[in-house]
N, C-alpha and C. Protein backbone atom coordinates (compact mmCIF):
# COMPACT_ATOMS: atom_id res chain seq x y z
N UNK A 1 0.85 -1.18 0.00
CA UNK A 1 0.00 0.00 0.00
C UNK A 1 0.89 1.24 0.00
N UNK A 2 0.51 1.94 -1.10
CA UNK A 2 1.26 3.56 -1.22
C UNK A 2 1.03 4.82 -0.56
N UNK A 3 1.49 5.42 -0.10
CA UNK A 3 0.81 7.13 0.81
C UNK A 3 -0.25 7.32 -0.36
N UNK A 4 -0.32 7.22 -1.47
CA UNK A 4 -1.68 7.76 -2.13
C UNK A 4 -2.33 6.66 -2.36
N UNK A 5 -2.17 5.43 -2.11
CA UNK A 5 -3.77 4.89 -2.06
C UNK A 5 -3.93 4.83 -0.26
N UNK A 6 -3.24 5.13 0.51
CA UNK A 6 -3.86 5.47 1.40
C UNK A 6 -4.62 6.86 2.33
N UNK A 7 -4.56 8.14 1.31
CA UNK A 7 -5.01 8.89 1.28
C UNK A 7 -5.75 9.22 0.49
N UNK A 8 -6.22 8.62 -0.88
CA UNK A 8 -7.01 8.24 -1.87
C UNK A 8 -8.56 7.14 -1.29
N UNK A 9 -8.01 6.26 -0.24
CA UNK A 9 -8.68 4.95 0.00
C UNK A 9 -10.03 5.61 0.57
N UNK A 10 -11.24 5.49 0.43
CA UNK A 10 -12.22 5.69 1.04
C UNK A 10 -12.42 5.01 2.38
N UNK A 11 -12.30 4.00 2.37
CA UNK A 11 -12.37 2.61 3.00
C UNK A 11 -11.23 2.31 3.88
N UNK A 12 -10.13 2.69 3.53
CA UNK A 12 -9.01 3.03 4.35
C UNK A 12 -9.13 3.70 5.13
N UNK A 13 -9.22 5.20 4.98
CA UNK A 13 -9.31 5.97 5.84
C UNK A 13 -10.64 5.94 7.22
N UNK A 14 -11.96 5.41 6.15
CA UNK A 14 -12.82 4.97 7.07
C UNK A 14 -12.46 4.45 8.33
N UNK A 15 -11.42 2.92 7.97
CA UNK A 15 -11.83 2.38 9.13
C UNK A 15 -10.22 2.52 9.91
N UNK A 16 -8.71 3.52 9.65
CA UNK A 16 -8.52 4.36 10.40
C UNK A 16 -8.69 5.47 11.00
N UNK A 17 -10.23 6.25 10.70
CA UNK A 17 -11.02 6.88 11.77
C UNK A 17 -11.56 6.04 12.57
N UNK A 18 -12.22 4.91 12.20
CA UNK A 18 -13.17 4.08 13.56
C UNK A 18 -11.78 3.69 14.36
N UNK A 19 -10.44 3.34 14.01
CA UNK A 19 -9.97 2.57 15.13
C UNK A 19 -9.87 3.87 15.76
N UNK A 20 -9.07 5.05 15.55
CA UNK A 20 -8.87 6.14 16.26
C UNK A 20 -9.99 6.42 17.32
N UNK A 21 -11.21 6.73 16.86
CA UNK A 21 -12.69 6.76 17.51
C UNK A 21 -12.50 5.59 18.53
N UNK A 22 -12.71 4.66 18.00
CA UNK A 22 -12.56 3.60 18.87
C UNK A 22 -11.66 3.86 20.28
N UNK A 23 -10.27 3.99 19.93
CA UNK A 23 -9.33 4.55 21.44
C UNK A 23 -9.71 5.59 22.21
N UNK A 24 -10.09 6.52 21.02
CA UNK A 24 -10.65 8.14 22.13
C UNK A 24 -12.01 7.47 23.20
N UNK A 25 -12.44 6.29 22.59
CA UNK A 25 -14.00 5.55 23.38
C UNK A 25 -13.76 5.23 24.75
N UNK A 26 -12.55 4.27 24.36
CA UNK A 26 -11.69 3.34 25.22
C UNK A 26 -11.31 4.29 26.29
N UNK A 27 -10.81 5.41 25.87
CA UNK A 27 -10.12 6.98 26.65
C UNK A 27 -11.40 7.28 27.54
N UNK A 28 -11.96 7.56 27.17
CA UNK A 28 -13.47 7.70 27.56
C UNK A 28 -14.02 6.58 28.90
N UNK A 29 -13.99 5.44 28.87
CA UNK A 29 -14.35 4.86 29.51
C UNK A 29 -13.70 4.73 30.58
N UNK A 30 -11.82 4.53 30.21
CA UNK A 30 -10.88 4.38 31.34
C UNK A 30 -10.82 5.56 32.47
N UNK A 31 -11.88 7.00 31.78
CA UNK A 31 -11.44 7.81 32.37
C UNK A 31 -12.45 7.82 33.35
N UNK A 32 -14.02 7.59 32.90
CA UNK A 32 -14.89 7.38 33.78
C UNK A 32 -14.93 6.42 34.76
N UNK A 33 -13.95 5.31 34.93
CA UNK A 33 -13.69 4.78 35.69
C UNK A 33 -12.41 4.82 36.95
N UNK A 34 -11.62 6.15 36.38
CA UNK A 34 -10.72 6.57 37.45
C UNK A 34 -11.33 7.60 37.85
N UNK A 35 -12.57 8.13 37.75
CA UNK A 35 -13.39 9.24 38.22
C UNK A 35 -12.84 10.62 37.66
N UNK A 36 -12.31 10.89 36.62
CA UNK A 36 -11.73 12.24 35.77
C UNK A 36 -13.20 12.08 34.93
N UNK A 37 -13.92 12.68 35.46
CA UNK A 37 -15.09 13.16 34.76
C UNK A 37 -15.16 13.99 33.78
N UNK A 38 -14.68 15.52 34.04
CA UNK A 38 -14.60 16.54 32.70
C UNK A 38 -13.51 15.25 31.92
N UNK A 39 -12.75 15.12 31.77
CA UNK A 39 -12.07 14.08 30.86
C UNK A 39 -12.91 12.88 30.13
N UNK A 40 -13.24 12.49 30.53
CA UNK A 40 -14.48 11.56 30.15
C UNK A 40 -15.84 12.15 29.28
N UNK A 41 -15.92 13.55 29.88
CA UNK A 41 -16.76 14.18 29.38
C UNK A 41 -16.38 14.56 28.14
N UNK A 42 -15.15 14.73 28.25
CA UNK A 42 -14.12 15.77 27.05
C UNK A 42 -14.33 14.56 25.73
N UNK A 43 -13.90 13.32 26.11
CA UNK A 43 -13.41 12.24 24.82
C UNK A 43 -14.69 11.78 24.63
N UNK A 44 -16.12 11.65 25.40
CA UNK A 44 -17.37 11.17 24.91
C UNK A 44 -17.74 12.21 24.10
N UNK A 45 -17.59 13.91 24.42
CA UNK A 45 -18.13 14.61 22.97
C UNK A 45 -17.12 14.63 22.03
N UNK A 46 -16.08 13.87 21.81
CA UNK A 46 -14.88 13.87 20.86
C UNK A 46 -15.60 12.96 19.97
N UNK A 47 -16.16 11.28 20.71
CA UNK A 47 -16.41 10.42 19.85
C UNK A 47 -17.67 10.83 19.26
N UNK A 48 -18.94 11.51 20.25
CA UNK A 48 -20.06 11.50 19.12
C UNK A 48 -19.92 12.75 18.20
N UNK A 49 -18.91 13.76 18.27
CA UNK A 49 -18.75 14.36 16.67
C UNK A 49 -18.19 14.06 15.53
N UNK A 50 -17.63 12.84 16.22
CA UNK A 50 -16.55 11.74 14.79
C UNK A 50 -17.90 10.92 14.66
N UNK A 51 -18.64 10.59 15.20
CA UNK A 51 -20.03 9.37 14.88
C UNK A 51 -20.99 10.62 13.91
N UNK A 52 -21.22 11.49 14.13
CA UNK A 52 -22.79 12.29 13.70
C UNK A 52 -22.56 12.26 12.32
N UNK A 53 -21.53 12.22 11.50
CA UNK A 53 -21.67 11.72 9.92
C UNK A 53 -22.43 11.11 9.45
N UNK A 54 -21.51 9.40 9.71
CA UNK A 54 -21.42 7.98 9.73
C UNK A 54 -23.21 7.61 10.12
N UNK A 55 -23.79 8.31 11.63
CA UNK A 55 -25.01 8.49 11.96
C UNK A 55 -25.96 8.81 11.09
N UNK A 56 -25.69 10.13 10.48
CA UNK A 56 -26.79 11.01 9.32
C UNK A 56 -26.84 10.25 8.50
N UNK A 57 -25.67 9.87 7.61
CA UNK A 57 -25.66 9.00 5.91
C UNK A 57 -26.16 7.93 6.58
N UNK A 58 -26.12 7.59 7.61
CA UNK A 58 -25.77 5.59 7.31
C UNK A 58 -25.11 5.59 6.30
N UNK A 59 -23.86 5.75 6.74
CA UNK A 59 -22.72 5.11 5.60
C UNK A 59 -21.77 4.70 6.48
N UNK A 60 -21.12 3.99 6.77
CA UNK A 60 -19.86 4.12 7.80
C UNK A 60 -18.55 4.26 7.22
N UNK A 61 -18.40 5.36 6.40
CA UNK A 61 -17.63 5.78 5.71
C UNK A 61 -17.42 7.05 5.58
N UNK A 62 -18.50 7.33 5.67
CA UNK A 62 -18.44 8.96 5.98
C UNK A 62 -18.20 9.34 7.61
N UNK A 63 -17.22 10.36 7.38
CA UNK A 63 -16.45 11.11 8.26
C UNK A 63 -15.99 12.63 7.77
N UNK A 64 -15.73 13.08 8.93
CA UNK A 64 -15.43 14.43 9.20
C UNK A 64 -14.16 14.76 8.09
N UNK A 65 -14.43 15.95 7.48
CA UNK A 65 -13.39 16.18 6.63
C UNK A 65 -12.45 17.03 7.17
């Protein structure tokens, strides 16, 4: 795989936004469980403005440009 089919890739890039999303989630959860709340608070509105695309289209491909 080349830097331009991986900045070309629709599908690529897709689903290195979900893993990213995915960790900021993970961030999210670990944080609500050491009780850092604004932090938790911070990475849960991180993930649902990377989701409200993907949400609108139903596409899970679409993402934030």
């Amino acid at each position: 795989m080349t830097l331009e089919d991986l900045v070309h890739g629709q599908r690529a890039n897709a689903v290195i936004g979900w893993v990213l999303t995915g960790i900021v989630a993970l961030s999210a959860i670990w944080n609500g469980l050491t009780a850092a709340i604004l932090w938790c608070g911070l990475a849960l509105l991180v993930v649902v403005v990377a989701s409200v695309p993907a949400l609108a289209t139903r596409d899970w491909t679409a993402m934030l440009p």
